[in-house]
N, C-alpha and C. Protein backbone atom coordinates (compact mmCIF):
# COMPACT_ATOMS: atom_id res chain seq x y z
N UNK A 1 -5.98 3.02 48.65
CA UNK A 1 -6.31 3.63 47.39
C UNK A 1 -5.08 3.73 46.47
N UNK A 2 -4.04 3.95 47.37
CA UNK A 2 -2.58 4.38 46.29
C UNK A 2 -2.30 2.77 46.11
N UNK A 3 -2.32 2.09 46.28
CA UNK A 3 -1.79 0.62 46.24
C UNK A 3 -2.49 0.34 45.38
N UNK A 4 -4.01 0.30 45.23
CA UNK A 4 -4.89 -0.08 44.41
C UNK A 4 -4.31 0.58 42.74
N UNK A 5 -4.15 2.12 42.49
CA UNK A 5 -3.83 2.47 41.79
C UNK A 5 -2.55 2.45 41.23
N UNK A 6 -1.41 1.82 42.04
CA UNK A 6 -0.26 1.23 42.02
C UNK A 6 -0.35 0.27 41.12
N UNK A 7 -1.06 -0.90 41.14
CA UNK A 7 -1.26 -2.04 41.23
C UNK A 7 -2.10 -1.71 39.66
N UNK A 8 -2.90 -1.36 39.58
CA UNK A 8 -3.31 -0.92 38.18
C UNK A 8 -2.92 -0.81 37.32
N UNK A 9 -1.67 0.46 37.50
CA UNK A 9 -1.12 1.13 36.93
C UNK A 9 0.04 0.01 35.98
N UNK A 10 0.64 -0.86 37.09
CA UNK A 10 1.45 -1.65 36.74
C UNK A 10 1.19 -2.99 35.95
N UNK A 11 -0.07 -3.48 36.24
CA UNK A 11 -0.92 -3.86 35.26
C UNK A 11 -0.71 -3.38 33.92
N UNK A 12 -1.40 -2.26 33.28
CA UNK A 12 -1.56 -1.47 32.49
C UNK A 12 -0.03 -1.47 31.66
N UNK A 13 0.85 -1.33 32.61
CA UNK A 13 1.94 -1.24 31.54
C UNK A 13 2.15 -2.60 31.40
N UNK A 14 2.39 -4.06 32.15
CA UNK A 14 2.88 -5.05 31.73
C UNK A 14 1.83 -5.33 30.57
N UNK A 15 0.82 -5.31 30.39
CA UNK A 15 -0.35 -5.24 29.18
C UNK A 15 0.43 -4.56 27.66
N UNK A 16 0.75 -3.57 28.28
CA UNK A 16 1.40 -3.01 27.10
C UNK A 16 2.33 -3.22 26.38
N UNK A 17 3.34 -3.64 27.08
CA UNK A 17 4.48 -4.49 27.12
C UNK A 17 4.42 -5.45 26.00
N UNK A 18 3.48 -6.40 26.71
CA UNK A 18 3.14 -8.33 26.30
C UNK A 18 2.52 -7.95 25.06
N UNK A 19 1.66 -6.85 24.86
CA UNK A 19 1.00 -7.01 23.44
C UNK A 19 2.04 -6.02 22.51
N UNK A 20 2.63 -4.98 22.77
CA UNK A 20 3.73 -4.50 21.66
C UNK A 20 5.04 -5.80 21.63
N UNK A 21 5.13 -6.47 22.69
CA UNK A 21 5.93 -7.99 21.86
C UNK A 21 5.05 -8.70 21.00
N UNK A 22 4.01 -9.11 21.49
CA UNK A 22 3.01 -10.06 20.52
C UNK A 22 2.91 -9.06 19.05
N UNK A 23 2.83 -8.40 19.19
CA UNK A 23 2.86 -7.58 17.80
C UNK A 23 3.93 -7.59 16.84
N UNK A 24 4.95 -7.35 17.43
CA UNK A 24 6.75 -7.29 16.96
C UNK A 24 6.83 -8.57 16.70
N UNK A 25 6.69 -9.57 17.27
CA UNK A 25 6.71 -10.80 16.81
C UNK A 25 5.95 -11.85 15.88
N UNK A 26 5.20 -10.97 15.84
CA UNK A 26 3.92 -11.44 14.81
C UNK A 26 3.97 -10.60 13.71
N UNK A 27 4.45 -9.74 13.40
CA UNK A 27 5.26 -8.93 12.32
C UNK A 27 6.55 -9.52 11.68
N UNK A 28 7.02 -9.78 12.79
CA UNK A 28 8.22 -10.60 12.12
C UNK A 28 7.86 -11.77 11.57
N UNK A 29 6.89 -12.60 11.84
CA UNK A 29 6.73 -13.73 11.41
C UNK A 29 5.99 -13.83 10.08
N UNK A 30 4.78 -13.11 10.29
CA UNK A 30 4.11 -12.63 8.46
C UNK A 30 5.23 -13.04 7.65
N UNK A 31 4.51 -13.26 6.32
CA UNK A 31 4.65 -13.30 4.75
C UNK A 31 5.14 -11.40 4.53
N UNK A 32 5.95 -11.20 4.64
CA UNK A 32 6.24 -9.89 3.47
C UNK A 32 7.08 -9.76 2.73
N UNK A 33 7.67 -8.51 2.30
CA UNK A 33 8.81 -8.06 1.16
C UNK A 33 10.04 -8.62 1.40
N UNK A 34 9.80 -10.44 0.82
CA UNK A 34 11.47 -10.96 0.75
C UNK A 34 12.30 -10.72 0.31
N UNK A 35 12.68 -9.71 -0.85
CA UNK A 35 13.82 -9.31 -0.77
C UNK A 35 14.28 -8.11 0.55
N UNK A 36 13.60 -7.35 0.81
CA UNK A 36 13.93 -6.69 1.89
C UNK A 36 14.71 -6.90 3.26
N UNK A 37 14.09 -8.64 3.18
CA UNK A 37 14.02 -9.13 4.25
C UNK A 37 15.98 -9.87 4.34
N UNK A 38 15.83 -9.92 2.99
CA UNK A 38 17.15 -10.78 2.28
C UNK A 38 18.36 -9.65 2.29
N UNK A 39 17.70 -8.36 1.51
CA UNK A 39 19.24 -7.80 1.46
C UNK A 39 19.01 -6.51 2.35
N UNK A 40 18.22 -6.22 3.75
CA UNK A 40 18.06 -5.63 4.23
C UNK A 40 17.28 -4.51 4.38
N UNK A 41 16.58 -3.51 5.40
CA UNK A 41 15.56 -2.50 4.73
C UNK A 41 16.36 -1.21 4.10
N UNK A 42 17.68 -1.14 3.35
CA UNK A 42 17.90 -0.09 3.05
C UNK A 42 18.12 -0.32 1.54
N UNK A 43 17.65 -1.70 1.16
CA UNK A 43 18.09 -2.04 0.03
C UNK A 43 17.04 -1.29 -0.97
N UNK A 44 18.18 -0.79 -2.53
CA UNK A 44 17.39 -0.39 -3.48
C UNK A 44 16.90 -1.09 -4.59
N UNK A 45 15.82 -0.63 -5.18
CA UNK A 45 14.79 -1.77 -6.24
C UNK A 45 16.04 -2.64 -7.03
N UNK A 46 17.43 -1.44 -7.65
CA UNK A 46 18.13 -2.70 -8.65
C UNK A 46 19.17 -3.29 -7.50
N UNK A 47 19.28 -3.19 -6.44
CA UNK A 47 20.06 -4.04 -5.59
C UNK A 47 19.21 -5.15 -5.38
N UNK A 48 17.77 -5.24 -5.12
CA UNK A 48 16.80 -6.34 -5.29
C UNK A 48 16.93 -6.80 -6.39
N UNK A 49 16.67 -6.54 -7.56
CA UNK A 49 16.40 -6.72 -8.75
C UNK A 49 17.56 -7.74 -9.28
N UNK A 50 18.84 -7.14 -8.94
CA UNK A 50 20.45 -7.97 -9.40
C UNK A 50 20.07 -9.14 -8.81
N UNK A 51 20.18 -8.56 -7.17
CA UNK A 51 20.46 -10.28 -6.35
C UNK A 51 19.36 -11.30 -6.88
N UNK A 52 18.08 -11.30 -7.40
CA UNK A 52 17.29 -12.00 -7.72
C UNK A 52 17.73 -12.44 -8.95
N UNK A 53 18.10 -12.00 -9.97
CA UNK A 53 18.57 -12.25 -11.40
C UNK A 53 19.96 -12.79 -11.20
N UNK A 54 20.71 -12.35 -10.22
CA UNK A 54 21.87 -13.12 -10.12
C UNK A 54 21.98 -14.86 -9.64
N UNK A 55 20.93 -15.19 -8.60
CA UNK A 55 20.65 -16.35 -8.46
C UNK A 55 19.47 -17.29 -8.31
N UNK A 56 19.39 -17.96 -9.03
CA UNK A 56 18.15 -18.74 -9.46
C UNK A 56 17.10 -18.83 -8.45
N UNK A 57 17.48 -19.83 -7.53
CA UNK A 57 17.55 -20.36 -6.20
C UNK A 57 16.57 -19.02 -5.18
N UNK A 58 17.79 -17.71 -5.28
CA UNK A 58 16.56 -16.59 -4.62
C UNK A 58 15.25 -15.71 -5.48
N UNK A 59 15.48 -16.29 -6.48
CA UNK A 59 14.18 -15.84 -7.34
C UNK A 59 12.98 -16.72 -7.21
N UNK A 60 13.34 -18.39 -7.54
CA UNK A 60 12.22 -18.84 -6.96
C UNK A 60 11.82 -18.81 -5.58
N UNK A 61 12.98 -18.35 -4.74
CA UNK A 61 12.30 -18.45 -3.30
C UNK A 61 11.80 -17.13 -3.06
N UNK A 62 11.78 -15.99 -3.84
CA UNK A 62 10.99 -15.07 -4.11
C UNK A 62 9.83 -15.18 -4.61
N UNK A 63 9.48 -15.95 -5.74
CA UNK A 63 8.02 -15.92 -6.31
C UNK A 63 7.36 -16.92 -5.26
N UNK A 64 8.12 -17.91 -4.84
CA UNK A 64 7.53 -18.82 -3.91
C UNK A 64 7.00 -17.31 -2.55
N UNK A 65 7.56 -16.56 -2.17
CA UNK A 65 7.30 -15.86 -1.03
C UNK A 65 6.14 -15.45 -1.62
N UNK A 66 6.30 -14.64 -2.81
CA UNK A 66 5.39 -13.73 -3.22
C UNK A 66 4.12 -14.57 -3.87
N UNK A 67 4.03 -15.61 -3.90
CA UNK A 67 3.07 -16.35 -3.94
C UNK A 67 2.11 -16.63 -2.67
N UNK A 68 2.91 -17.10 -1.75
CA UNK A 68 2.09 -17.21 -0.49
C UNK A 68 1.69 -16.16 0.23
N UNK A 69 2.02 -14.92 -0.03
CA UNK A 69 1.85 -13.80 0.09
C UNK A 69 0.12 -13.35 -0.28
N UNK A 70 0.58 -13.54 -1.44
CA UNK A 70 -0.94 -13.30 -2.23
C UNK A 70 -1.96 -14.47 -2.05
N UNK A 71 -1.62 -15.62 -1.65
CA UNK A 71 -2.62 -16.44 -1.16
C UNK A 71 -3.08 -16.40 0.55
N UNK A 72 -2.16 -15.66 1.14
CA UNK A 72 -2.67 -15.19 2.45
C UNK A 72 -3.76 -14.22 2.66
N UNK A 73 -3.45 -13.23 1.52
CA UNK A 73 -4.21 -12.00 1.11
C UNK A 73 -5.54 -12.57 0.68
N UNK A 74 -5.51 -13.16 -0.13
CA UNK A 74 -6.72 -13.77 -0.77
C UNK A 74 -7.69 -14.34 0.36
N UNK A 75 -7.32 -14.80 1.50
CA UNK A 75 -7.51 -15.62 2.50
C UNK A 75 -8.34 -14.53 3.23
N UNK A 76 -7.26 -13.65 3.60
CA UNK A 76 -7.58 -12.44 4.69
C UNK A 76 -8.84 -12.09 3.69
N UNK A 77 -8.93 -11.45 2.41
CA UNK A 77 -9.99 -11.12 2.13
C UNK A 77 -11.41 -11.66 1.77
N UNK A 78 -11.00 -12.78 2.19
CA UNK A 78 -11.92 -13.83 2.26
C UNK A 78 -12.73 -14.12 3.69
N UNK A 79 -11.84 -13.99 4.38
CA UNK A 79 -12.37 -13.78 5.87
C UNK A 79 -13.43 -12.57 6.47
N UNK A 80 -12.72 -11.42 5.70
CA UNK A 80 -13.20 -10.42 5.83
C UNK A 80 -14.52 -10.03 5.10
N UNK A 81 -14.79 -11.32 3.74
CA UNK A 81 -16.01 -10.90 3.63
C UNK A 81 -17.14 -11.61 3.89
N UNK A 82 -16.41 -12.54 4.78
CA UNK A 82 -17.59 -13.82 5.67
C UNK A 82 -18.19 -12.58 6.58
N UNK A 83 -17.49 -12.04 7.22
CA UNK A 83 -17.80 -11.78 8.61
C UNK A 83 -18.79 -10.47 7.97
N UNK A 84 -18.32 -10.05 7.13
CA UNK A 84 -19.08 -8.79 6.12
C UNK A 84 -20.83 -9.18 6.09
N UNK A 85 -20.26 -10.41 5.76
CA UNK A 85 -21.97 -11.14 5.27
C UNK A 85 -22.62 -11.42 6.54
N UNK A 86 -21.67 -12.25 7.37
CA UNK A 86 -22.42 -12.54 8.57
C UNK A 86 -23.22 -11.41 9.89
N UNK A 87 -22.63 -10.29 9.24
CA UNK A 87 -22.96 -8.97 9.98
C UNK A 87 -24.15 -8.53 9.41
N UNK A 88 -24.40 -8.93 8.25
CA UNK A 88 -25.27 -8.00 7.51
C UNK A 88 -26.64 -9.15 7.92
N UNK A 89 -26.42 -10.29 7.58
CA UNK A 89 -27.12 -11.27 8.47
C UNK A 89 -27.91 -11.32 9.28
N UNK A 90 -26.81 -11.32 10.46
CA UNK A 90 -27.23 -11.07 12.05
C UNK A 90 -28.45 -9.77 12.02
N UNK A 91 -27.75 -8.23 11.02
CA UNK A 91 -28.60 -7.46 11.35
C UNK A 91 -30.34 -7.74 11.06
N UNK A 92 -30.52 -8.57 9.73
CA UNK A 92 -31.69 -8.46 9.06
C UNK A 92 -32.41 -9.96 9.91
N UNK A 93 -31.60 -10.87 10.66
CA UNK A 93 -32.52 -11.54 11.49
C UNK A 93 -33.04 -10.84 12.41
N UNK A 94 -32.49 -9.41 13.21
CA UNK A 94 -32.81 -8.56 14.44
C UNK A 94 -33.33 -8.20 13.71
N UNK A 95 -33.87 -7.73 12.80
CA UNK A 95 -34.82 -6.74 12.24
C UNK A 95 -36.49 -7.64 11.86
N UNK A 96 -35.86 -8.71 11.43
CA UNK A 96 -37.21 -9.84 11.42
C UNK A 96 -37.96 -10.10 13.06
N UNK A 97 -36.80 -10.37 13.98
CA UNK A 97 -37.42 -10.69 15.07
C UNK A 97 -37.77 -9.53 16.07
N UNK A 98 -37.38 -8.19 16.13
CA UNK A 98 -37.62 -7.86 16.80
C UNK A 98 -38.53 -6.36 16.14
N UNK A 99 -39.66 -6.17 16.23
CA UNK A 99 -40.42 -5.18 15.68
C UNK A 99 -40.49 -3.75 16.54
N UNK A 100 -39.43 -3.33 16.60
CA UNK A 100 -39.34 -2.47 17.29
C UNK A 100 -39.21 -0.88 15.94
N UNK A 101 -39.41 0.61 16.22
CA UNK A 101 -39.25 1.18 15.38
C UNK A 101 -38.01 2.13 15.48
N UNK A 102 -37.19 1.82 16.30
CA UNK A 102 -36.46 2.50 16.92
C UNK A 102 -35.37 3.02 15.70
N UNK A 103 -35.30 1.68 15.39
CA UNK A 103 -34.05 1.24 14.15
C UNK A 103 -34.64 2.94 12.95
N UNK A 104 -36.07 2.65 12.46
CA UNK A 104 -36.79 3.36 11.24
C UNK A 104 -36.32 4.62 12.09
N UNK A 105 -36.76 5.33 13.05
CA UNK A 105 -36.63 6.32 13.53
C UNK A 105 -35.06 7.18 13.20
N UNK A 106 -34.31 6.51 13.84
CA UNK A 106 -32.81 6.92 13.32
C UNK A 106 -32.26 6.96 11.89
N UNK A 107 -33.01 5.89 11.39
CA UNK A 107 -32.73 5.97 10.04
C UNK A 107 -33.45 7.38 9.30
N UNK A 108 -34.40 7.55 9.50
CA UNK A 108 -35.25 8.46 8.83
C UNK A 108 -34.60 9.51 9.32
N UNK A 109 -33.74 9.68 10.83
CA UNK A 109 -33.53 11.10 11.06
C UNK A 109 -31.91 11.30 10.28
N UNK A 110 -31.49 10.04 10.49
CA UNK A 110 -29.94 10.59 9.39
C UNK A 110 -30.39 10.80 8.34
N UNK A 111 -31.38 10.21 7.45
CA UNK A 111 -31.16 10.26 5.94
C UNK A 111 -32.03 11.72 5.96
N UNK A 112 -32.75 12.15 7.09
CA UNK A 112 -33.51 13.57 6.75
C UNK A 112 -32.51 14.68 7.04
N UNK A 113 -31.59 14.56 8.03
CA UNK A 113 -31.02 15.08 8.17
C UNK A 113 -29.77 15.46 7.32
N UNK A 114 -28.96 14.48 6.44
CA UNK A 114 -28.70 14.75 5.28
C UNK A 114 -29.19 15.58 4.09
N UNK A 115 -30.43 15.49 4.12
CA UNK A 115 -30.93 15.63 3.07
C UNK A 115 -31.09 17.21 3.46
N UNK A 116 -31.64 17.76 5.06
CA UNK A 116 -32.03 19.21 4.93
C UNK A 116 -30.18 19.82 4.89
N UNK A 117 -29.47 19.32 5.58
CA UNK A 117 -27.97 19.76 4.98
C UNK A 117 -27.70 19.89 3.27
N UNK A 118 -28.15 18.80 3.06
CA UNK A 118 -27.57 19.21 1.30
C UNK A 118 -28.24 20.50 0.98
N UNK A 119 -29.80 20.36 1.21
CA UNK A 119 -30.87 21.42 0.87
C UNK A 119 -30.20 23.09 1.14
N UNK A 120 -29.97 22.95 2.41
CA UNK A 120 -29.39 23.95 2.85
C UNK A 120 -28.25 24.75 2.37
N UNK A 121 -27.14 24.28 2.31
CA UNK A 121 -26.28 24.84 1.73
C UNK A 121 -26.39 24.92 0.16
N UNK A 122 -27.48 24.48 -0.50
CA UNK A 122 -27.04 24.35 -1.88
C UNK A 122 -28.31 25.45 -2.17
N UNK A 123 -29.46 26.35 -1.14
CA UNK A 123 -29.66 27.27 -1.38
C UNK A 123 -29.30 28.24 -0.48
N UNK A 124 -27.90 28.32 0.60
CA UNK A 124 -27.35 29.55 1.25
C UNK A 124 -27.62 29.41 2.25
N UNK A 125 -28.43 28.74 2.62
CA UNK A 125 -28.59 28.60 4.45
C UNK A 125 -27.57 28.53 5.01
N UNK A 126 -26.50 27.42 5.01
CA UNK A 126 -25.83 26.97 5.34
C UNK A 126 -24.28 26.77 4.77
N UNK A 127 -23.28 27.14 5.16
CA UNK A 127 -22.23 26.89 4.59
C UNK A 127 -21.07 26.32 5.04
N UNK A 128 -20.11 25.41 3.82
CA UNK A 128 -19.25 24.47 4.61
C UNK A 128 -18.21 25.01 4.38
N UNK A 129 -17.65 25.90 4.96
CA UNK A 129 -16.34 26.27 4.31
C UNK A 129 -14.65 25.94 5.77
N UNK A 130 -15.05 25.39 6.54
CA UNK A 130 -14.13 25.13 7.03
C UNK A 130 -13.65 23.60 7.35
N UNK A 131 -12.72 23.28 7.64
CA UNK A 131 -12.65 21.54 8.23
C UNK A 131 -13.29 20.77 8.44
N UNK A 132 -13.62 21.16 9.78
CA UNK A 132 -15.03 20.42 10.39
C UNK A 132 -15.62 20.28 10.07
N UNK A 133 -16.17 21.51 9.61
CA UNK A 133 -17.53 21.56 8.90
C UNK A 133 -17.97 20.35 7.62
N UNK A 134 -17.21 20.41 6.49
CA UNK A 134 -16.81 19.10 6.15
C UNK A 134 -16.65 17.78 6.21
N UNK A 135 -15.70 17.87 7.41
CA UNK A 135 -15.52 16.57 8.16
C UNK A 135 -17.16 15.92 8.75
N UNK A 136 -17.47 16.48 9.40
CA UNK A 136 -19.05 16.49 9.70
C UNK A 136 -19.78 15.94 8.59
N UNK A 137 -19.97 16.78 7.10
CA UNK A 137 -20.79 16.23 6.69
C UNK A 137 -20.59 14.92 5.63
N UNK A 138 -19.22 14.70 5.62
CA UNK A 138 -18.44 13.63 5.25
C UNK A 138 -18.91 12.74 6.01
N UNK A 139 -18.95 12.55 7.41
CA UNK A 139 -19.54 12.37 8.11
C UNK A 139 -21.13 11.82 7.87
N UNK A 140 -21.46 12.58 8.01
CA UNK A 140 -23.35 12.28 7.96
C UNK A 140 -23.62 11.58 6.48
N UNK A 141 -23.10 11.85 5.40
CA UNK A 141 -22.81 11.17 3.86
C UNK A 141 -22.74 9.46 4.28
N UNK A 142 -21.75 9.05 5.15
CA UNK A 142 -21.60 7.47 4.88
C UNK A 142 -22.37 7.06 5.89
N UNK A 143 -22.51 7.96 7.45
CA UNK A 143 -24.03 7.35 8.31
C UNK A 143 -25.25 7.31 7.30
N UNK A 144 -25.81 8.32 6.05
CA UNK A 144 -26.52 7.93 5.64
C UNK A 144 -26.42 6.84 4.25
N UNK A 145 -25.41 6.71 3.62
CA UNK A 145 -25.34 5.66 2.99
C UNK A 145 -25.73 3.87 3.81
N UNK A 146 -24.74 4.18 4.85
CA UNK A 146 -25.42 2.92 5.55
C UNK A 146 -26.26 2.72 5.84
N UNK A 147 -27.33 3.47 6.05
CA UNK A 147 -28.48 3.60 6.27
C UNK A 147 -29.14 3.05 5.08
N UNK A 148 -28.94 3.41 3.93
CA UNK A 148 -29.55 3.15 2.91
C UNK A 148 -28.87 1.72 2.20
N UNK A 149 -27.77 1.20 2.43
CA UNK A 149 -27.63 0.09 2.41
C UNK A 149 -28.02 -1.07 3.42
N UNK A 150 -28.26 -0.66 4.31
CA UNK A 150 -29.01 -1.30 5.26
C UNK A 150 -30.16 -2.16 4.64
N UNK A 151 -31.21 -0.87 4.70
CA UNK A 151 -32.25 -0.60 4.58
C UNK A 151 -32.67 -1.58 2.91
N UNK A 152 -31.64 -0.96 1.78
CA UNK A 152 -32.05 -1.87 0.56
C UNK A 152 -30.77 -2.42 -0.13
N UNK A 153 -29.93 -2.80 0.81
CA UNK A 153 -28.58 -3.51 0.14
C UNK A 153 -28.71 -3.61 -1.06
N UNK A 154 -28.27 -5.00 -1.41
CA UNK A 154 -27.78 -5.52 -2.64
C UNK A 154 -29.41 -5.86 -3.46
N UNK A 155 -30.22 -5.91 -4.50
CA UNK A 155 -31.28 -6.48 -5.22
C UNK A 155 -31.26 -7.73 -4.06
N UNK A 156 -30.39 -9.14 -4.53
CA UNK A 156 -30.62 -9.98 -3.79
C UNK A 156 -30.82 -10.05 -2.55
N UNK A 157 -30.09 -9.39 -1.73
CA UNK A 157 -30.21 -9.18 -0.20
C UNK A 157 -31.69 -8.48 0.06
N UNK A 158 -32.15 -7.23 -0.62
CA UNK A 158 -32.71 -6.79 -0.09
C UNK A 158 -34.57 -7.73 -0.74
N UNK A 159 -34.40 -8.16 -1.91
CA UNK A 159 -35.60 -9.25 -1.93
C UNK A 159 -35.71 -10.27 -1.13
N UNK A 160 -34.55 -10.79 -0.39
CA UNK A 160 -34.34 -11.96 0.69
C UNK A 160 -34.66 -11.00 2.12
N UNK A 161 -34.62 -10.38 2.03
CA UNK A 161 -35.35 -9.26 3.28
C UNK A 161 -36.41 -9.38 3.61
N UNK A 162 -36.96 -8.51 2.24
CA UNK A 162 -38.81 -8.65 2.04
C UNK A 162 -39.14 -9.91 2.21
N UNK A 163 -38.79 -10.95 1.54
CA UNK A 163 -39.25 -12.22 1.79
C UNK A 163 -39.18 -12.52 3.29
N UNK A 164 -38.02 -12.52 4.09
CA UNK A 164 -38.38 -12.42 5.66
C UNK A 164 -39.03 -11.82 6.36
N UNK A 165 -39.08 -10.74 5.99
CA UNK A 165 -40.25 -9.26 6.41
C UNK A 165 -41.44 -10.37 6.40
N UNK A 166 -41.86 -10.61 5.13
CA UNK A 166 -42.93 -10.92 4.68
C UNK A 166 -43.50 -12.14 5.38
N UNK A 167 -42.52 -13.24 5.93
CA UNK A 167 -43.08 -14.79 6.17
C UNK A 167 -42.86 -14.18 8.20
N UNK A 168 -42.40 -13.27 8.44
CA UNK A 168 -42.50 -12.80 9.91
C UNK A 168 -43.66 -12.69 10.77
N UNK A 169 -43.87 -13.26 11.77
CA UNK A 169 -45.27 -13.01 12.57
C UNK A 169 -44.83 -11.86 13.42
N UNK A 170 -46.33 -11.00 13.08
CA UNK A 170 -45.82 -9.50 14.28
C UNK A 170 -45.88 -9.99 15.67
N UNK A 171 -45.37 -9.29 16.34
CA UNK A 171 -44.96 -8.97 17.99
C UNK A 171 -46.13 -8.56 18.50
N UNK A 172 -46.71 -9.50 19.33
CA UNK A 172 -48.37 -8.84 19.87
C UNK A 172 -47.79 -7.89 21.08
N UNK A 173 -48.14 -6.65 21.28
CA UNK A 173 -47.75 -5.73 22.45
C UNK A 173 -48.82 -6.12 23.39
């Protein structure tokens, strides 16, 4: 048993290890703040500012940085809103194919449940006056927004819905 957990354990840290290098090194390698990188991290905006105006050469290899910079970005946020779409996707084919009500059920109980919270405190039932309390219903606010974006996204999305809804054969039980 102690060997086993030995053996785990030591696992666990070489894991930790290999990926805080893969990280450090993959940090270092990124596109970021070339002058920083140039006159060090203690450097100030007009110590950047000189050395760039002082030589040609590190200004364009500045806008050149700061160019690819922003075309990486552009990239990343580009990626990020494939997978955005492809999520939203995936969900509304599971919702075509599988007729289950499980999904409506939860939905109806966050967005009701929101709703008797607002009710509540906004005639005294209920009151938010501490952290949590807050945090919570900060909380229950974006479970039920998603819910309701789900449910009727975007005009387009959500008429490309209905239209699937609509051309769907039900699930004989």
């Amino acid at each position: 048993m102690w060997r086993y957990l030995a053996k785990r354990t030591a696992i666990g840290i070489a894991l930790v290890l290999m990926a805080s290098a893969i990280l450090f090194f993959a940090g270092e390698l990124l596109p970021g703040d070339f002058a920083t990188k140039l006159l060090g991290s203690q450097a100030t905006p007009d110590a950047i500012a000189s050395a760039i105006a002082s030589d040609p050469q590190t200004a364009l290899k500045a806008m050149i940085a700061e160019q690819d910079f922003q075309l990486k970005q552009r990239e990343l946020d580009i990626k990020e809103l494939q997978t955005t779409l492809a999520d939203v996707q995936s969900a509304r084919q599971r919702e075509t194919s599988v007729k289950d009500s499980v999904n409506k059920v939860l939905a109806y109980a966050v967005v009701g449940g929101f709703l008797a919270l607002v009710a509540a405190t906004l005639l005294g039932a209920a009151k938010v006056e501490s952290v949590l309390a807050g945090t919570l219903v900060g909380y229950l606010s974006a479970k039920c927004e998603q819910v309701l974006a789900y449910y009727f996204g975007s005009s387009r999305g959500s008429d490309k819905k209905t239209d699937l809804l609509a051309k769907a054969t039900p699930v004989k039980e």
